[in-house]
Protein backbone atom coordinates (compact mmCIF):
# COMPACT_ATOMS: atom_id res chain seq x y z
CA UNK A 1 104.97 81.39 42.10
CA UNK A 2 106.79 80.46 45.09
CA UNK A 3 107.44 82.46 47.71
CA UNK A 4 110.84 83.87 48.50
CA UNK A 5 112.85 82.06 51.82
CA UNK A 6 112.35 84.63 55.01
CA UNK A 7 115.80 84.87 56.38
CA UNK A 8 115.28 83.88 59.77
CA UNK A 9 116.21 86.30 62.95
CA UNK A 10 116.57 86.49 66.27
CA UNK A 11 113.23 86.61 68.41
CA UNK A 12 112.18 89.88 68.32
CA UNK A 13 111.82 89.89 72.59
CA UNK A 14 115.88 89.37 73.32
CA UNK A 15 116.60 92.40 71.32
CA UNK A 16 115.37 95.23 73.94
CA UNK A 17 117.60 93.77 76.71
CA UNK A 18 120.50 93.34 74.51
CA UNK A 19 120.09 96.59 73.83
CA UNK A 20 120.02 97.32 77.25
CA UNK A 21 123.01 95.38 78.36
CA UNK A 22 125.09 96.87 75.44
CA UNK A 23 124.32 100.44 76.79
CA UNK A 24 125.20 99.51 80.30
CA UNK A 25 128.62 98.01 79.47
CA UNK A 26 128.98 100.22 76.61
CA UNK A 27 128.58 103.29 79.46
CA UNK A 28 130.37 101.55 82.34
CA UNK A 29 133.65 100.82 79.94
CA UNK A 30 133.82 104.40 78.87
CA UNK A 31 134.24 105.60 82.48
CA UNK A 32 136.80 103.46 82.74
CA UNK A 33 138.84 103.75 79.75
CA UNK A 34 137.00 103.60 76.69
CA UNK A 35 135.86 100.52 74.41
CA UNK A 36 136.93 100.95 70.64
CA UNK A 37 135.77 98.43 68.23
CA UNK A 38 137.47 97.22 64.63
CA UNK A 39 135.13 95.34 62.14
CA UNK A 40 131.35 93.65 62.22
CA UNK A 41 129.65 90.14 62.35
CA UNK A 42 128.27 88.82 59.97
CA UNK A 43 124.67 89.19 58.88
CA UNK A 44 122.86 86.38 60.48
CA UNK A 45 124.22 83.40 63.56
CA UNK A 46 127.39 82.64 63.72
CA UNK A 47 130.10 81.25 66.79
CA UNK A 48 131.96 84.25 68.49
CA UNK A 49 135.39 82.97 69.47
CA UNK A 50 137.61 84.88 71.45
CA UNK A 51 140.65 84.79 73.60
CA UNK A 52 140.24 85.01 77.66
CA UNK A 53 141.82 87.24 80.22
CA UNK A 54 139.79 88.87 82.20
CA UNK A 55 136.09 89.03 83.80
CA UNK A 56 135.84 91.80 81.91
CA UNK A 57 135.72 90.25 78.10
CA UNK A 58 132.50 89.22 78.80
CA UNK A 59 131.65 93.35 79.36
CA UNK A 60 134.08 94.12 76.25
CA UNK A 61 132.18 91.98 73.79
CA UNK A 62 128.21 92.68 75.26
CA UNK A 63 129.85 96.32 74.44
CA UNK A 64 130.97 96.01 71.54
CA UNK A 65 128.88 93.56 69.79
CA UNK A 66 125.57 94.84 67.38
CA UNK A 67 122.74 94.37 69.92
CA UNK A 68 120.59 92.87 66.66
CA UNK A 69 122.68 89.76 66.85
CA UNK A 70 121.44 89.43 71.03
CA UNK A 71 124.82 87.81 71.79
CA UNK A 72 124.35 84.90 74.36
CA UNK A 73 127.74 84.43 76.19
CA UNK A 74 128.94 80.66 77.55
CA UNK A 75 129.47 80.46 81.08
CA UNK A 76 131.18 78.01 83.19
CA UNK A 77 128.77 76.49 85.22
CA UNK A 78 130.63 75.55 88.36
CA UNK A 79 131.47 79.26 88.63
CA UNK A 80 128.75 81.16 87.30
CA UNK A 81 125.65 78.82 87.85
CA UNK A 82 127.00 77.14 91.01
CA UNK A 83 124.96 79.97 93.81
CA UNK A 84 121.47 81.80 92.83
CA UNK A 85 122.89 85.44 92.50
CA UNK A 86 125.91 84.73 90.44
CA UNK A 87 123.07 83.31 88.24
CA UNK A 88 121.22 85.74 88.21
CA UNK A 89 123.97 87.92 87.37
CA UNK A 90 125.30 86.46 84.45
CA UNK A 91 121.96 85.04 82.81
CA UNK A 92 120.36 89.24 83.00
CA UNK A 93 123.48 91.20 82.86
CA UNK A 94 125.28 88.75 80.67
CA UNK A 95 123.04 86.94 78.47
CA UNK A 96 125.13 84.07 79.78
CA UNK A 97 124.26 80.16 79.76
CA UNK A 98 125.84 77.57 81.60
CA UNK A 99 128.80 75.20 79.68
CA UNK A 100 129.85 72.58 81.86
CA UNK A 101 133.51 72.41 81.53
CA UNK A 102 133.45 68.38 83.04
CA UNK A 103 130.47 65.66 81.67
CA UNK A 104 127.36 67.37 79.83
CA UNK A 105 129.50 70.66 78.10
CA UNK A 106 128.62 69.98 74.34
CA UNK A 107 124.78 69.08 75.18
CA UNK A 108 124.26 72.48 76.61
CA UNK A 109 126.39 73.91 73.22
CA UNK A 110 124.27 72.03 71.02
CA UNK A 111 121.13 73.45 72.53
CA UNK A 112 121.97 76.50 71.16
CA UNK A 113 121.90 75.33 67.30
CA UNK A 114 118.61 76.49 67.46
CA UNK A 115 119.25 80.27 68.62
CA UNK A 116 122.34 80.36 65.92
CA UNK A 117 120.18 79.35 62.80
CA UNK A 118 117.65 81.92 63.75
CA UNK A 119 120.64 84.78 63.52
CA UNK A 120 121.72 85.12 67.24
CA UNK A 121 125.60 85.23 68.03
CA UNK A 122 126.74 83.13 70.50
CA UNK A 123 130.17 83.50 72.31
CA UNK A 124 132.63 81.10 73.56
CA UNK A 125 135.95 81.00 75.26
CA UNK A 126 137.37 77.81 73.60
CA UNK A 127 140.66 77.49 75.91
CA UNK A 128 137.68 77.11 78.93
CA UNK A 129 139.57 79.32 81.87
CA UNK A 130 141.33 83.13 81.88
CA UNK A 131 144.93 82.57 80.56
CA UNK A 132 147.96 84.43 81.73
CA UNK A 133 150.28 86.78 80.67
CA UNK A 134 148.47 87.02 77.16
CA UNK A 135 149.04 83.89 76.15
CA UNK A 136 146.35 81.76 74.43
CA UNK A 137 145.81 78.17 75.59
CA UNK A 138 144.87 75.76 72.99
CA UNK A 139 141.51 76.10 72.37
CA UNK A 140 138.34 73.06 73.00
CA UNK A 141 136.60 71.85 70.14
CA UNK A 142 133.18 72.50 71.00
CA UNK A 143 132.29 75.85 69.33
CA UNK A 144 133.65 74.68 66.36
CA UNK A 145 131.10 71.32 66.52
CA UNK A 146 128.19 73.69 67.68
CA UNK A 147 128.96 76.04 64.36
CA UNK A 148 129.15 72.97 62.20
CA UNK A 149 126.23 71.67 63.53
CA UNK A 150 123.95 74.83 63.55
CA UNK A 151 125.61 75.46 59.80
CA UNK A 152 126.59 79.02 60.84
CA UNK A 153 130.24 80.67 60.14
CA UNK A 154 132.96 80.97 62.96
CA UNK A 155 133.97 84.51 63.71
CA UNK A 156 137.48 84.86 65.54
CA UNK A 157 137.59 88.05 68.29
CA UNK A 158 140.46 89.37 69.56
CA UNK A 159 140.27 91.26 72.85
CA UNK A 160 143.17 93.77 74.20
CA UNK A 161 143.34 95.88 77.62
CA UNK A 162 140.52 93.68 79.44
CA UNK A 163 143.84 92.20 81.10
CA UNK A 164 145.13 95.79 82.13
CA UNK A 165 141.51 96.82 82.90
CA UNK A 166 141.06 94.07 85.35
CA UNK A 167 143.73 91.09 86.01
CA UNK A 168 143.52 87.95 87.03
CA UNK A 169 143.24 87.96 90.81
CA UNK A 170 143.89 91.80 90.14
CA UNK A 171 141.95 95.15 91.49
CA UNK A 172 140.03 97.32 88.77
CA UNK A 173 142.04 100.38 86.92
CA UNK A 174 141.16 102.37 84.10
CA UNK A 175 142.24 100.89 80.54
CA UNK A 176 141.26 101.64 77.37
CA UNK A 177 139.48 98.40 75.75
CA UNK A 178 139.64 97.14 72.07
CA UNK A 179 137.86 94.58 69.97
CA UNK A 180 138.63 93.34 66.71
CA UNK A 181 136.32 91.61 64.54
CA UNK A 182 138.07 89.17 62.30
CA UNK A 183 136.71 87.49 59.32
CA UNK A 184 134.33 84.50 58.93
CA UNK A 185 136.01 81.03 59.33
CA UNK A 186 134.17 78.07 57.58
CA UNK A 187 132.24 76.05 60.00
CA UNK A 188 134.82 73.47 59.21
CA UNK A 189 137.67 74.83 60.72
CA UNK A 190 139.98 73.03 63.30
CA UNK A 191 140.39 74.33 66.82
CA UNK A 192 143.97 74.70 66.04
CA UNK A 193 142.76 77.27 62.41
CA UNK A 194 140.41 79.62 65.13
CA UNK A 195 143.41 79.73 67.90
CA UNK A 196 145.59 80.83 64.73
CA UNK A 197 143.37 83.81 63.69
CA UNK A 198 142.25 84.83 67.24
CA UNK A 199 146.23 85.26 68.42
CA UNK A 200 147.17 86.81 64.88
CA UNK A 201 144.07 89.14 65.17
CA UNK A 202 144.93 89.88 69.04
CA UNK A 203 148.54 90.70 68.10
CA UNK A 204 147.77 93.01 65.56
CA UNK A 205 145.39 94.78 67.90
CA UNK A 206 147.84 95.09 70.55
CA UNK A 207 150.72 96.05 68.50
CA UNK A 208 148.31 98.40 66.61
CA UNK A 209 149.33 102.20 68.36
CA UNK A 210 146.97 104.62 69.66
CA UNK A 211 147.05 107.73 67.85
CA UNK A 212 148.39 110.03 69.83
CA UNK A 213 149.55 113.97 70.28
CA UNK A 214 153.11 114.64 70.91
CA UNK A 215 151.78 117.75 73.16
CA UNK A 216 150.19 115.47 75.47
CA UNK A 217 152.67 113.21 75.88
CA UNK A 218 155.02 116.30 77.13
CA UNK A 219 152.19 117.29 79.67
CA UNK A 220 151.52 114.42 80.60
CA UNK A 221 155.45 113.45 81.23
CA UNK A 222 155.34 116.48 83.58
CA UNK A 223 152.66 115.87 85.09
CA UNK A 224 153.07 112.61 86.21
CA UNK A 225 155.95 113.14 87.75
CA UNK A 226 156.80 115.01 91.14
CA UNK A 227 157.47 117.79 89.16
CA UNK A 228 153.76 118.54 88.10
CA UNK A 229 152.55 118.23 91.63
CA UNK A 230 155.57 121.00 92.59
CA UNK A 231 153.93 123.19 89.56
CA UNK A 232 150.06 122.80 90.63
CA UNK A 233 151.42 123.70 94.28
CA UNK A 234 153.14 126.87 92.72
CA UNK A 235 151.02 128.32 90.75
CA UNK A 236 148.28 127.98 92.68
CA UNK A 237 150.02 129.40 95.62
CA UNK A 238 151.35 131.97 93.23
CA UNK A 239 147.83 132.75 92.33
CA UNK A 240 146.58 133.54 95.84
CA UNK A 241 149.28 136.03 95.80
CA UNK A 242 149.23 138.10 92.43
CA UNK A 243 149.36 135.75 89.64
CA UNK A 244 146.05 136.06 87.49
CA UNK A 245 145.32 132.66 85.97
CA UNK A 246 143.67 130.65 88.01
CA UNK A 247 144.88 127.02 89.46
CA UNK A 248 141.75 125.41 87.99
CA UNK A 249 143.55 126.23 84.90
CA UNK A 250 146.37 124.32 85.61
CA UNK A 251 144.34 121.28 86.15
CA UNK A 252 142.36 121.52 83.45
CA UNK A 253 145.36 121.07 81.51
CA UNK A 254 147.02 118.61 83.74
CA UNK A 255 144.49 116.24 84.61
CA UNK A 256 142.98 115.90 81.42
CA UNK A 257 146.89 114.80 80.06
CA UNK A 258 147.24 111.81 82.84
CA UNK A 259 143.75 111.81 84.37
CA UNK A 260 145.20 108.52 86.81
CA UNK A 261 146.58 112.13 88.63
CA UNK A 262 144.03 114.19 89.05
CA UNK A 263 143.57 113.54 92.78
CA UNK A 264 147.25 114.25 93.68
CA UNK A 265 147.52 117.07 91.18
CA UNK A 266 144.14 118.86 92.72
CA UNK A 267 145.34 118.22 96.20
CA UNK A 268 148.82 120.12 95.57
CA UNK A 269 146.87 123.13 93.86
CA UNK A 270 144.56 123.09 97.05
CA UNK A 271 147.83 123.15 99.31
CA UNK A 272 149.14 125.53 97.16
CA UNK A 273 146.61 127.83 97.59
CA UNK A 274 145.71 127.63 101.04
CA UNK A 275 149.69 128.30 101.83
CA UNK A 276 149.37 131.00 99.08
CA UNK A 277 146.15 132.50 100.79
CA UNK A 278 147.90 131.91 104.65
CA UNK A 279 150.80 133.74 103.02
CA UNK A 280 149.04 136.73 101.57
CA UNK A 281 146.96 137.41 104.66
CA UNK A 282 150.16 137.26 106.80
CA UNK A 283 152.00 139.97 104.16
CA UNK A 284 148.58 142.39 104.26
CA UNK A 285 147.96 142.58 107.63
CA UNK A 286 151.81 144.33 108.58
CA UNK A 287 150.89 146.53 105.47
CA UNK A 288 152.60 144.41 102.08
CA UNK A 289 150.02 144.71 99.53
CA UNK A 290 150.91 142.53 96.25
CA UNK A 291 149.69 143.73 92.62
CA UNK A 292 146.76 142.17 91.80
CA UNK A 293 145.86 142.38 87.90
CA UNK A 294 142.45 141.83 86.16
CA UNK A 295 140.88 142.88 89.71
CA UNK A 296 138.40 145.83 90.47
CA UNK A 297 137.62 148.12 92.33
CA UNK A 298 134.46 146.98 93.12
CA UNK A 299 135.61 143.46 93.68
CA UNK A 300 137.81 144.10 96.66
CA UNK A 301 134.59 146.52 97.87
CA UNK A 302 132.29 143.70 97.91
CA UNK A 303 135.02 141.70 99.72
CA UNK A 304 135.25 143.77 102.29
CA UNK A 305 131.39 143.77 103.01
CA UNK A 306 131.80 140.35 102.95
CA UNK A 307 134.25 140.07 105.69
CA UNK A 308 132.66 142.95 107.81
CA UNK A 309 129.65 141.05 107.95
CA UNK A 310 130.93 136.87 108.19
CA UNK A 311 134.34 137.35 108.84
CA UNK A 312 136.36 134.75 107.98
CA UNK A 313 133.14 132.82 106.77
CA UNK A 314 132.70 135.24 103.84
CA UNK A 315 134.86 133.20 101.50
CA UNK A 316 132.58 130.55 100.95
CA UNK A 317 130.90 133.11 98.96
CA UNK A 318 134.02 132.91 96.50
CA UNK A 319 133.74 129.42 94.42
CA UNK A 320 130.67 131.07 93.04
CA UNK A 321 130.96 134.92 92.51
CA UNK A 322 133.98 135.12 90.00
CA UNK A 323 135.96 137.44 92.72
CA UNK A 324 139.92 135.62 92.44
CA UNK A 325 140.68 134.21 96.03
CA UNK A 326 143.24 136.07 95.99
CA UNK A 327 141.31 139.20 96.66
CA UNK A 328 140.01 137.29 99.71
CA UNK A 329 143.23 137.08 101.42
CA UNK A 330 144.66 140.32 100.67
CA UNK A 331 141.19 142.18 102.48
CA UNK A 332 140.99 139.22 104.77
CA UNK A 333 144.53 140.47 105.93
CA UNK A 334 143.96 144.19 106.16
CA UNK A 335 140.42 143.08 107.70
CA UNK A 336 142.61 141.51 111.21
CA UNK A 337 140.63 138.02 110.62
CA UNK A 338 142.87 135.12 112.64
CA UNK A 339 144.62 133.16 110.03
CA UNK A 340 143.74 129.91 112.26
CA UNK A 341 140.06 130.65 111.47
CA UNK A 342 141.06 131.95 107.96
CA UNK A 343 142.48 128.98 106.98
CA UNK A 344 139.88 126.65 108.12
CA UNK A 345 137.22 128.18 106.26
CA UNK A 346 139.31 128.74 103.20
CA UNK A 347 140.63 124.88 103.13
CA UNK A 348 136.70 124.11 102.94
CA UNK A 349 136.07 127.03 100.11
CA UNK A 350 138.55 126.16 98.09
CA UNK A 351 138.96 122.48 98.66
CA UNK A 352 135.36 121.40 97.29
CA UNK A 353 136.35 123.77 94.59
CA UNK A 354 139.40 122.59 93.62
CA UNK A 355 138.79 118.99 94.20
CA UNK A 356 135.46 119.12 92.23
CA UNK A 357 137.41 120.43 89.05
CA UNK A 358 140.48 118.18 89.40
CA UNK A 359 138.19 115.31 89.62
CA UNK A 360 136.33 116.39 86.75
CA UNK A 361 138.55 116.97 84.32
CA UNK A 362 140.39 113.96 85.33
CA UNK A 363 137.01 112.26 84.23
CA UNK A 364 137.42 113.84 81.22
CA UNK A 365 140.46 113.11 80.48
CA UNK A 366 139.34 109.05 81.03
CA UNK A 367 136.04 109.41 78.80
CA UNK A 368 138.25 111.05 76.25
CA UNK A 369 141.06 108.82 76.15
CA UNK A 370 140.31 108.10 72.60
CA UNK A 371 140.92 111.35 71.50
CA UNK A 372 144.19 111.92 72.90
CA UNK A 373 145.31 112.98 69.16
CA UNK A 374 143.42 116.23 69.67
CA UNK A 375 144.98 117.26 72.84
CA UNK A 376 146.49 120.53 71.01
CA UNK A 377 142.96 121.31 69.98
CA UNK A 378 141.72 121.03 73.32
CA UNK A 379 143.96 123.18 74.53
CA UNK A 380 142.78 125.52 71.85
CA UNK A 381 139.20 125.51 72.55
CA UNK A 382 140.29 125.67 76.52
CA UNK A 383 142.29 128.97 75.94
CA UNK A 384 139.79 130.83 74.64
CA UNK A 385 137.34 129.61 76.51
CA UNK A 386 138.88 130.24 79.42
CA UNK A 387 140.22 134.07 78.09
CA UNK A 388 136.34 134.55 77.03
CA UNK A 389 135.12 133.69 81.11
CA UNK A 390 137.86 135.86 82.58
CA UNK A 391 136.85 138.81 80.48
CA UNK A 392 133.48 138.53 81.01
CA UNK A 393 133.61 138.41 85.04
CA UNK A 394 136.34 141.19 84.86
CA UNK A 395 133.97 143.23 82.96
CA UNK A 396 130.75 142.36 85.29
CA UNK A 397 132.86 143.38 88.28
CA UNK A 398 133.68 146.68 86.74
């Protein structure tokens, strides 16, 4: 009896660094937007075609791709082969191989056939150079010779955001990236059939809307705007005065909504507070003392040790104790401390404090980007959260 074919696969030692690669780029687009992919490759080799934007589809698709198919991507050699550390960089980061776009490119395609009929992917830009304004260029034969040749199917990939995540001649910014898989094309297909289903693919990506919550986009209209940075200055200035929810509150809520704000948004809640603190110290010290609800007792006692001890130096201690800074500037006040030397130790309290959380939820709000929809949820699970903290360090300081 014979024995049944082996289907052939790709060499068992290019799988654990296209592993690796896909986790890097995988990791590295998340921070800066998210990567979503629609649809698979086939089992087995097959030409990748896609469109070309950006440096970055080369990232998008190692990201995106199933590491089992160990997708080599084609290079241009003048660019990326033409010095020793832009090889190195695209042959170990990239997988890449050099295409010659002038005399010799479909010898080094054809050298692939080999990699293709024993089930690796490989990926080619058929218009040759990035393209502009999202248009797609009419695309080089080669890949489809290379897939007839090798006898593997053509798969059409549409890329969207790689163009907003990093333009041509452009600085990086955070963008959420997608890839769409489209179906197999017959080996046989003209360049003009794979330039067809890449742009119909691409358009239906782009056009495709990102679920979304109405909640956020309210926030986040706010927020963005002049008027959120005049909120995070009030209430945290508001805070250091009576008001008992703290600013890191605010940007948890904020910066999450548009986290390209976070920075400005935590730097008005730090000025906010420091003027808030200045101002409450100022109002103590001739005798004006402000309610101060969900404060004890024993709070503004171990305050006051505080400042009879360090002075002004004692409200480093409050980033990490629970104590509201508020209660800091009222005792600071009635303690005589110089509101010059006051506010230069506060500005350093509070500012890694309230930078560090901006910052971080604004980071949040990027790695999350994809699940904007559950904003309102979020907000959920942040309330009570945040309602279950305050109770507890009420209660400790009791």
């Amino acid at each position: 009896m014979a024995s049944a074919a082996v289907k052939p696969r790709a060499p068992r030692r290019s799988l654990l660094p296209a592993l690796l690669r896909r986790t890097l780029w995988w990791t590295l687009l998340t921070l800066t937007g998210g990567v979503e992919r629609r649809g698979r490759l086939p089992r087995g080799g097959c030409v990748v075609v896609a469109n070309h934007s950006s440096h970055a589809d080369t990232a998008a698709l190692l990201a995106a791709l199933d590491a089992r198919h160990s997708p080599a991507i084609g290079a241009a050699a003048d660019y990326w082969f033409a010095s020793p550390w832009r090889r190195r960089i695209c042959s170990r980061l990239a997988a890449g191989f050099p295409v010659h776009r002038t005399g010799g490119g479909m010898d080094d395609l054809l050298a692939e056939a080999d990699a293709l009929r024993a089930g690796r992917a490989v990926v080619l830009f058929p218009e040759g150079t990035r393209g502009r304004d999202g248009e797609l260029g009419a695309f080089h034969r080669g890949a489809l010779v290379l897939a007839e040749h090798a006898g593997v199917p053509v798969v059409p990939v549409a890329i969207a955001g790689t163009d907003r995540l990093l333009p041509k001649h452009g600085r990086l910014r955070p963008a959420l990236v997608r890839v769409a898989v489209g179906a197999p094309l017959p080996a046989s297909a003209t360049p003009a059939e794979a330039r067809d289903a890449v742009a119909a693919l691409r358009r239906r990506t782009t056009e495709e809307p990102l679920a979304d919550s109405a909640t956020r986009k309210r926030v986040a209209a706010v927020a963005g705007s002049r008027r959120g940075l005049f909120a995070g200055f009030l209430w945290a200035g508001a805070e250091a005065l009576s008001w008992p929810l703290m600013p890191e509150l605010f940007l948890a809520i904020a910066c999450v909504a548009v986290p390209r704000r976070a920075l400005k948004l935590s730097l008005a809640a730090l000025a906010g507070s420091l003027a808030g603190g200045l101002l409450a110290l100022q109002l103590a010290a001739v005798g004006v003392l402000l309610p101060q609800p969900l404060t004890t007792d024993r709070m503004r006692a171990e305050v006051r040790h505080e400042l009879a001890v360090e002075s002004a130096a004692a409200v480093r201690h409050q980033p990490w104790n629970g104590i509201p800074f508020k209660v800091y500037a009222r005792e600071a006040g009635r303690a005589d401390v110089a509101p010059s030397d006051w506010l230069a130790r506060s500005a350093l309290s509070r500012g890694s404090r309230t930078l560090t959380v901006g910052l971080a939820f604004g980071a949040l709000g990027i790695l999350a980007h994809r699940l904007r929809c559950r904003y309102p949820l979020y907000l959920a699970l942040l309330g009570t959260g945040f309602t279950t903290a305050l109770t507890l360090i009420v209660t400790g300081w009791n």
